[in-house]
Protein backbone atom coordinates (compact mmCIF):
# COMPACT_ATOMS: atom_id res chain seq x y z
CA UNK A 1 -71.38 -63.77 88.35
CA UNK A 2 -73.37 -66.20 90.09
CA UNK A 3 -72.42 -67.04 93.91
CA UNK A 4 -72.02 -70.47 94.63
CA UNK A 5 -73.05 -72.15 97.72
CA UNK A 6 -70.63 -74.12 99.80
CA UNK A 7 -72.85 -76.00 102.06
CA UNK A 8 -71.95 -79.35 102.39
CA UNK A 9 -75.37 -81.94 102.48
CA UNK A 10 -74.91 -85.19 104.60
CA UNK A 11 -76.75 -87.62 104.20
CA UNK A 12 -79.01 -90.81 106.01
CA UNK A 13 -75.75 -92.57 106.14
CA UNK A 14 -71.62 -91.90 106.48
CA UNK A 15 -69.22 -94.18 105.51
CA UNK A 16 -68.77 -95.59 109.18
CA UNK A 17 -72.02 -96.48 109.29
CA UNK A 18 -71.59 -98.33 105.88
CA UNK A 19 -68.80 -99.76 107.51
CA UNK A 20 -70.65 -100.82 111.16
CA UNK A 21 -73.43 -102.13 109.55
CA UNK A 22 -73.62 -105.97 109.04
CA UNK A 23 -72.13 -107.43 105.62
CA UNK A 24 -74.66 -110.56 106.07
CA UNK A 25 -77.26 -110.11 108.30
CA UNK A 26 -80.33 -108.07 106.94
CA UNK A 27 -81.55 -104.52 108.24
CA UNK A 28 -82.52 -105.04 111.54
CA UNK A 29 -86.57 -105.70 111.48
CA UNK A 30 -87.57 -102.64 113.47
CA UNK A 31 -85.47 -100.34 111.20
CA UNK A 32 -87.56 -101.87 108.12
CA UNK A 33 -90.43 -102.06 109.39
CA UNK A 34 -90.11 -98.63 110.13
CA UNK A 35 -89.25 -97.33 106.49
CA UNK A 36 -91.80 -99.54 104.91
CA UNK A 37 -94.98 -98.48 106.81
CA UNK A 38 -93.84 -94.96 105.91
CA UNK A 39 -93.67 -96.21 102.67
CA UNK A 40 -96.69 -97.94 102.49
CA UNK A 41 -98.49 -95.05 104.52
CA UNK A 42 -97.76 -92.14 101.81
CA UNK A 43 -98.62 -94.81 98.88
CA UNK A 44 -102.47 -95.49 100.48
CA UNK A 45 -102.22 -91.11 101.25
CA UNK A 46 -101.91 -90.33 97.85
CA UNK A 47 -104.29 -93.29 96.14
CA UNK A 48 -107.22 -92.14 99.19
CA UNK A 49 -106.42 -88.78 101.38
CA UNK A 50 -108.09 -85.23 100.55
CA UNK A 51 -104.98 -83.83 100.35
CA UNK A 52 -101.71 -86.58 99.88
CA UNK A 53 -98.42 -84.45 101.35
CA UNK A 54 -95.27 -84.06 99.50
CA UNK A 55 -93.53 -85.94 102.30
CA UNK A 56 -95.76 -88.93 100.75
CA UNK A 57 -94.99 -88.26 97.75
CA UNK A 58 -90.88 -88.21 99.08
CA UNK A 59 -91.32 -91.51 100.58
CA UNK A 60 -92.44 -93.19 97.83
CA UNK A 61 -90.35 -91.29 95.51
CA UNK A 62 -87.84 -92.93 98.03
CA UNK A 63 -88.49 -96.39 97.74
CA UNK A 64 -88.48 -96.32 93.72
CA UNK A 65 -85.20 -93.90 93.50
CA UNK A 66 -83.75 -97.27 95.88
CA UNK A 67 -84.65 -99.65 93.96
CA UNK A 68 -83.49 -97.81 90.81
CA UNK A 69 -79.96 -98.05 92.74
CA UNK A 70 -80.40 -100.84 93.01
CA UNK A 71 -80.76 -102.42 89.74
CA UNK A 72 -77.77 -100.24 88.89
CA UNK A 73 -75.43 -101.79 91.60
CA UNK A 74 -76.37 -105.60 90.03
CA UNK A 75 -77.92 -106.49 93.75
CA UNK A 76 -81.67 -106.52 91.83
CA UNK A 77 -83.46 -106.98 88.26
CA UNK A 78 -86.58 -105.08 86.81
CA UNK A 79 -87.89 -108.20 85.28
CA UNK A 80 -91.36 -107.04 85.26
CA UNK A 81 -89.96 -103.66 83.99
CA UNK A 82 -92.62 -101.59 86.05
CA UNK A 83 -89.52 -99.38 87.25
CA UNK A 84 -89.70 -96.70 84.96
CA UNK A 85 -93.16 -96.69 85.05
CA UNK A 86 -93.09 -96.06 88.84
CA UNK A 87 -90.63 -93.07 87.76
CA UNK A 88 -93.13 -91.93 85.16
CA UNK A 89 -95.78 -91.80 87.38
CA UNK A 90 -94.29 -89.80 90.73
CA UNK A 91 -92.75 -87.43 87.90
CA UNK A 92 -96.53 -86.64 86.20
CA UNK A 93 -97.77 -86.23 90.22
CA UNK A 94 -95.11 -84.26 90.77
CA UNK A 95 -95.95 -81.92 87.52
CA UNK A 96 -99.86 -82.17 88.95
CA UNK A 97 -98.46 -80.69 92.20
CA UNK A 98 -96.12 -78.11 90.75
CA UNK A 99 -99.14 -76.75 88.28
CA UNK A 100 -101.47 -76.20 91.52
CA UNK A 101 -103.64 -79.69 91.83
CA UNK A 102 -103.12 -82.80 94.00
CA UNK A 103 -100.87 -85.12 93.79
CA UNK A 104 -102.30 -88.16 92.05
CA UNK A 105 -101.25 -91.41 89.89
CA UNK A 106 -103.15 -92.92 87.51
CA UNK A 107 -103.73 -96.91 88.10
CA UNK A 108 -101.24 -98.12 86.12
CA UNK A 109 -98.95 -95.54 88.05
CA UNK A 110 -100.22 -97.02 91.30
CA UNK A 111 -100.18 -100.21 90.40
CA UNK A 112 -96.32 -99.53 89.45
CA UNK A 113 -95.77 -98.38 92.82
CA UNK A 114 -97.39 -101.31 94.71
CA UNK A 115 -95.34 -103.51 92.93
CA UNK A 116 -92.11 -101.55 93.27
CA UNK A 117 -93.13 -101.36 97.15
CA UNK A 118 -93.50 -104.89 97.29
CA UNK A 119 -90.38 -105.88 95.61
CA UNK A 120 -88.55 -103.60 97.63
CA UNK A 121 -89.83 -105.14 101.13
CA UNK A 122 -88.48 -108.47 99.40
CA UNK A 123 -85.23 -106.87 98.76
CA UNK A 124 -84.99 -105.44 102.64
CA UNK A 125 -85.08 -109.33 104.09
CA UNK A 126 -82.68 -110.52 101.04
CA UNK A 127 -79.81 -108.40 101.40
CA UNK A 128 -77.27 -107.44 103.68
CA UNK A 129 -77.76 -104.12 106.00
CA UNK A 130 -74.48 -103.07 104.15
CA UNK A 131 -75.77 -103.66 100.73
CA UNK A 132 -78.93 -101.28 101.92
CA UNK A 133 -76.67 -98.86 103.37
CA UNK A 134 -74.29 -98.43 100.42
CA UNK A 135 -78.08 -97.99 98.37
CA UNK A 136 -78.73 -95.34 100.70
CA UNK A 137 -75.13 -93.22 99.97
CA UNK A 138 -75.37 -93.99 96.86
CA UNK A 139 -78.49 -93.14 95.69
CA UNK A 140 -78.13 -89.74 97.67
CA UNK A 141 -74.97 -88.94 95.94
CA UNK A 142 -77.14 -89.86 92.39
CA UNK A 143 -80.07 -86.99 94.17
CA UNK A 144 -77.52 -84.33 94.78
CA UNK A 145 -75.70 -84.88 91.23
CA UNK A 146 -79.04 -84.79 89.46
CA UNK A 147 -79.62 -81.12 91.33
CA UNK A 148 -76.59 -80.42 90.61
CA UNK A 149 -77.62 -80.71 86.97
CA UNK A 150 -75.35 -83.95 86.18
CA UNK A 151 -78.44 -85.92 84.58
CA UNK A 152 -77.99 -89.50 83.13
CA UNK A 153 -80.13 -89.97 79.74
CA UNK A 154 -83.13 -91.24 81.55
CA UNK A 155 -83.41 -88.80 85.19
CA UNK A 156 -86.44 -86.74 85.47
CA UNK A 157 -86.33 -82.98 86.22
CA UNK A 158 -86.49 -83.08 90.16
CA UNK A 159 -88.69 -79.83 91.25
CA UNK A 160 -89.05 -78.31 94.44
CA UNK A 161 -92.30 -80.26 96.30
C-alpha cells in the first residue's frame, strides 16, 4: 500500500492576508515592481542566456498560470487568445528540459509570453491588491490539485524542473 504524505503546503498568501490587503487600492508599486522584473528577467533569460534556469522558467510559468486564474475568476478576458499558447509553449520548454536540452520557446511561444507579460503588468495597476491576492490562493490551490492529479480538460502534465 502506498504511504501517503501529510505535509501540509502553504502558500504566498493566507486568508488574513487576503483579508488585510486593500479591496480598492492596487498592489502596492514596490511589491509589483518587484514580481514583474522577475518576470520580465527569466522571460529575456530564457529568449538570450547560455543556460535559462528553471526558476525562469517558474516565473514565467507564474505570470501565465495568474493570468489563467484570472480569466477563470471573470476579473480578465483572453481576447487575443495568446493564453494557451503561452501554456503550450512553457509546457514544450519544459519537455526540452525534462529530455536533457535547454529550455527554449519558439517565437510564436515568446511572443505569447511577452504579450501575456504585458497584459498582466496592465492587470497589476487595474485591480485591487485583494483581487491579486485571492489570484495568488487560488491559483496555488489549482497547482497543488493538478499534482495532486485532479486535472481540468485542458492542464498540462506539471514535471519536476
Amino acid at each position: 500500500m502506498k504511504r501517503r504524505s501529510h505535509r501540509k503546503t502553504t502558500g504566498t498568501y493566507g486568508p488574513l492576508a487576503e483579508l488585510l490587503a486593500s479591496p480598492i487600492a492596487p498592489m502596492p508599486k514596490a511589491l509589483r515592481v518587484h514580481q514583474l522584473t522577475r518576470m520580465w528577467q527569466g522571460l529575456a533569460a530564457i529568449e538570450t542566456a547560455p543556460l535559462p534556469t528553471t526558476d525562469d522558467w517558474r516565473v514565467c510559468s507564474d505570470a501565465v498560470n495568474l493570468m489563467e486564474t484570472l480569466v477563470d475568476m471573470g476579473q480578465v478576458e483572453d481576447h487575443r487568445g495568446l493564453l494557451l499558447d503561452a501554456v503550450a509553449a512553457l509546457a514544450m520548454a519544459g519537455k526540452r528540459h525534462v529530455a536533457g536540452n535547454h529550455i527554449r520557446m519558439d517565437g510564436k511561444g515568446i511572443q505569447a509570453i511577452r504579450a501575456v507579460l504585458e497584459d498582466y503588468a496592465k492587470v497589476l495597476e487595474a485591480l485591487p491588491h485583494r483581487t491579486m491576492v485571492q489570484c495568488h490562493r487560488l491559483t496555488e490551490k489549482r497547482l497543488r490539485e493538478i499534482l495532486a492529479g485532479r486535472k481540468r480538460p485542458h492542464d498540462v502534465e506539471i514535471t519536476a524542473l
